[in-house]
N, C-alpha and C. Protein backbone atom coordinates (compact mmCIF):
# COMPACT_ATOMS: atom_id res chain seq x y z
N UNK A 1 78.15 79.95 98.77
CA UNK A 1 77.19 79.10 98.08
C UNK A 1 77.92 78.36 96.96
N UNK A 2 77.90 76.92 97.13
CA UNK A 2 78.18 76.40 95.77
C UNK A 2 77.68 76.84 94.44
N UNK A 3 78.06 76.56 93.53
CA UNK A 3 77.53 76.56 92.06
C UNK A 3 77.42 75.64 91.51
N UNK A 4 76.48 75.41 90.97
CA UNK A 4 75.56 74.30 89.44
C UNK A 4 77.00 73.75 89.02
N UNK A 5 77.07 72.82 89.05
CA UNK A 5 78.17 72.03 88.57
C UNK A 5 78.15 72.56 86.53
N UNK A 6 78.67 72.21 86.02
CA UNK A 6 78.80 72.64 84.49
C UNK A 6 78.54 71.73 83.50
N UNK A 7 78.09 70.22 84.32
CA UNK A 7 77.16 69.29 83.70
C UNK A 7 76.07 69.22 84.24
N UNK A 8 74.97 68.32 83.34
CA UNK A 8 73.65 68.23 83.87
C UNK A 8 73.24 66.90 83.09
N UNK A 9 71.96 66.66 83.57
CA UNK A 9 71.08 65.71 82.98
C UNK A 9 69.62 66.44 82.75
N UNK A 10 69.35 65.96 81.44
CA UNK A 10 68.21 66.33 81.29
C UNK A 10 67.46 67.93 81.33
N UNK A 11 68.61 68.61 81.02
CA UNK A 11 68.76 70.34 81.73
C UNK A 11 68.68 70.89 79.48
N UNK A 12 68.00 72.43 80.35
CA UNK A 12 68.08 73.30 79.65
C UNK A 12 69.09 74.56 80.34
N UNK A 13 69.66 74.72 79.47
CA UNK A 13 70.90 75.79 80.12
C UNK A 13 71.06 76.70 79.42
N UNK A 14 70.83 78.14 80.06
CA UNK A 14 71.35 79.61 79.14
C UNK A 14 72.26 80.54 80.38
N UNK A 15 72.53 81.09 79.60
CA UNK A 15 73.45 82.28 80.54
C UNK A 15 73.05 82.60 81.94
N UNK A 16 71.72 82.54 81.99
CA UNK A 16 71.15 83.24 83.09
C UNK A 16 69.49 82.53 83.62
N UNK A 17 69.70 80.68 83.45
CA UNK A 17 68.18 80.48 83.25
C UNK A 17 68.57 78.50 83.49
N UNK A 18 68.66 78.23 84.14
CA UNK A 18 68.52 76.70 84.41
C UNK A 18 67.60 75.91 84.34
N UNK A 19 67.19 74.85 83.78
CA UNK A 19 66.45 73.86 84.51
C UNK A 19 66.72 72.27 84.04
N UNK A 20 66.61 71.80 85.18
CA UNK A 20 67.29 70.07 85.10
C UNK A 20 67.49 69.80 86.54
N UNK A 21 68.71 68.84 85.78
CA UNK A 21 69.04 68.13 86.89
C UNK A 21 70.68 68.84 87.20
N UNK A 22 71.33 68.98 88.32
CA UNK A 22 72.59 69.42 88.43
C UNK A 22 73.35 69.20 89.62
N UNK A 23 74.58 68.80 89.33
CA UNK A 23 75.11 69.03 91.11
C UNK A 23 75.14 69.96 91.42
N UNK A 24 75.35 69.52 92.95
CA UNK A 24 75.08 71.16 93.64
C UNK A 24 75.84 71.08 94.95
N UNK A 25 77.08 71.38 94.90
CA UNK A 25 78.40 71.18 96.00
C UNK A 25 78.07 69.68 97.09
N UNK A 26 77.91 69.72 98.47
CA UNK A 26 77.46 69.11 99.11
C UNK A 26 76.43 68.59 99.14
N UNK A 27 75.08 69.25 98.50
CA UNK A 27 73.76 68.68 98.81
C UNK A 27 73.49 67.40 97.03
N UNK A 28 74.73 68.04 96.59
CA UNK A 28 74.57 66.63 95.80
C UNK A 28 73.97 66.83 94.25
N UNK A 29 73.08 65.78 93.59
CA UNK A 29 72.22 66.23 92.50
C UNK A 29 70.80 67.08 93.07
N UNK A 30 70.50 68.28 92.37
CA UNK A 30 69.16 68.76 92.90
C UNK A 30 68.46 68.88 91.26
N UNK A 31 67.34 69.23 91.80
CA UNK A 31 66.31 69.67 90.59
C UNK A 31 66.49 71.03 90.57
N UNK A 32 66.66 71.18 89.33
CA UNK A 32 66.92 72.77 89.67
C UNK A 32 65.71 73.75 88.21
N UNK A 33 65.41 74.64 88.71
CA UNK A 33 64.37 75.71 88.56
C UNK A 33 64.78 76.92 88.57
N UNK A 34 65.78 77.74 87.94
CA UNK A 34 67.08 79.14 88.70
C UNK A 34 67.10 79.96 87.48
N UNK A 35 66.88 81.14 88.28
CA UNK A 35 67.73 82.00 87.26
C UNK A 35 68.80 82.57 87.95
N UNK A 36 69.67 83.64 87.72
CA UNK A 36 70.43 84.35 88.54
C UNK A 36 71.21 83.18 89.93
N UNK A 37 71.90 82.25 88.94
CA UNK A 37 72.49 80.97 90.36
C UNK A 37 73.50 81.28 90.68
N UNK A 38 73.73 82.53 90.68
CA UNK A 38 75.33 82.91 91.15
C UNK A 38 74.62 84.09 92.41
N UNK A 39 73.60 84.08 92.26
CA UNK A 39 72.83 84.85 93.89
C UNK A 39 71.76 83.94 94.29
N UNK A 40 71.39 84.64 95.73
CA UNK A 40 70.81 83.85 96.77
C UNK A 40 69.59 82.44 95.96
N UNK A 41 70.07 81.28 96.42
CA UNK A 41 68.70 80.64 96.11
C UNK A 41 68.62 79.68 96.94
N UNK A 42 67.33 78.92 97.13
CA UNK A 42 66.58 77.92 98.09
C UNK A 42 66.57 76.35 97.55
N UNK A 43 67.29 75.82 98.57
CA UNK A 43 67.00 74.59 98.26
C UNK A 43 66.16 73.75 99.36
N UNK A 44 64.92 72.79 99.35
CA UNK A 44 64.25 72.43 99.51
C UNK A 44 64.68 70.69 99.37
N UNK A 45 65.11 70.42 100.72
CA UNK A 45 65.50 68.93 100.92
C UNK A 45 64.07 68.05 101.44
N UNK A 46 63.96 67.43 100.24
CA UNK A 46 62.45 66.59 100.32
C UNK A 46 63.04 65.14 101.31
N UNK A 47 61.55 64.88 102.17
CA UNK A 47 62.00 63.43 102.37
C UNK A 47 62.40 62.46 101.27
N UNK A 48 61.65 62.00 100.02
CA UNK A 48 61.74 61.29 99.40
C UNK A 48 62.17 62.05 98.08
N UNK A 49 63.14 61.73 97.30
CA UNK A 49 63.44 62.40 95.97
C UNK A 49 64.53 62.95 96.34
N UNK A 50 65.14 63.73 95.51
CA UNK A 50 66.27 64.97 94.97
C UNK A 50 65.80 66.03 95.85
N UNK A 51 66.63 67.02 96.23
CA UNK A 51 66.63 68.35 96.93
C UNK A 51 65.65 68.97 95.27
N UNK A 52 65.19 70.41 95.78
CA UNK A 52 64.92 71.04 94.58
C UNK A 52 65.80 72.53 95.11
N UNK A 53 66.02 73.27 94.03
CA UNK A 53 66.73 73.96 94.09
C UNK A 53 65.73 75.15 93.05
N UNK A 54 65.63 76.36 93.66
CA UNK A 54 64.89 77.44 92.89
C UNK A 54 65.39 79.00 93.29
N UNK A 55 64.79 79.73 92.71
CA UNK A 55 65.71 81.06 92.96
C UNK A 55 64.67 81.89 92.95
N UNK A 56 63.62 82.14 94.14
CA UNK A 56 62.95 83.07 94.39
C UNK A 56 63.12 84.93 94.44
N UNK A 57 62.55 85.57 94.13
CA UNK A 57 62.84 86.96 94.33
C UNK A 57 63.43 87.46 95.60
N UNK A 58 62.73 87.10 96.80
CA UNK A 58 63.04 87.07 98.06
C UNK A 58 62.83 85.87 98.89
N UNK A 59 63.99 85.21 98.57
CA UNK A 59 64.70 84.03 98.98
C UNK A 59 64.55 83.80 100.29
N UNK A 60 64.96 84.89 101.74
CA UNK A 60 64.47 84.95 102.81
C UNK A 60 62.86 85.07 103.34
N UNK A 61 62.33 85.48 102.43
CA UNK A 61 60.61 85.84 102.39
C UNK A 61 60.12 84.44 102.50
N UNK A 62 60.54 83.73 101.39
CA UNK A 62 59.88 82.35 101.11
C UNK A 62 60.68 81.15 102.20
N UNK A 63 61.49 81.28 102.81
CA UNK A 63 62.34 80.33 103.86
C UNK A 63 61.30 80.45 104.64
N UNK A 64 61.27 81.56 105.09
CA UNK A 64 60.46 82.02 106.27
C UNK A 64 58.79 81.44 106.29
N UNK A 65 58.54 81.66 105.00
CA UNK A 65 57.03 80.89 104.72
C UNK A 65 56.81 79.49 104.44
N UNK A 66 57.98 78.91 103.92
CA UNK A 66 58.09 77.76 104.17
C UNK A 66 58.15 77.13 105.77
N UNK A 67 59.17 77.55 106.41
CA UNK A 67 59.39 77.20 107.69
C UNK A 67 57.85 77.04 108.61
N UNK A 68 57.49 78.16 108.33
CA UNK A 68 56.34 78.22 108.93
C UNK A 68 55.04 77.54 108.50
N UNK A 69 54.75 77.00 107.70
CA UNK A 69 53.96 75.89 106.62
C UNK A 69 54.64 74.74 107.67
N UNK A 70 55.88 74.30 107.69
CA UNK A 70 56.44 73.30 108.16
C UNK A 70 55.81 72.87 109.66
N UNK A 71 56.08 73.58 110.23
CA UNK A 71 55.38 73.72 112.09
C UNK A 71 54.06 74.29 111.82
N UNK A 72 53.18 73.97 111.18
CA UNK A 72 51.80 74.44 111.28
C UNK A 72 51.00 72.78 111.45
């Protein structure tokens, strides 16, 4: 998994607590919403806008419920 680039726009940044704007390896600038970004998190590639990027408890739980929202 990439990591939060070490600049941002428009970001609040602590040790353990993100939110802004940030690169994010390949997928580019995302919105980001994170705590703990050095473990598993979800990014959410919108048609229109920025990816968002968030860090759910169970990261696989919510893919899965997303996915399935998606094909419904």
């Amino acid at each position: 998994m990439p990591s939060l680039g070490w600049w941002a726009w428009w970001a609040y940044s602590a040790s353990d607590y993100k939110v802004g704007i940030f690169p994010f390896g390949e997928v580019g600038l995302v919105d980001a919403v994170a705590s703990h970004v050095d473990e598993a998190v979800v990014v959410l590639k919108l048609k229109k806008g920025r990816p968002v990027l968030f860090t759910p408890e169970d990261p696989e739980r919510v893919v899965k419920l997303i996915d399935s929202l998606r094909k419904a």
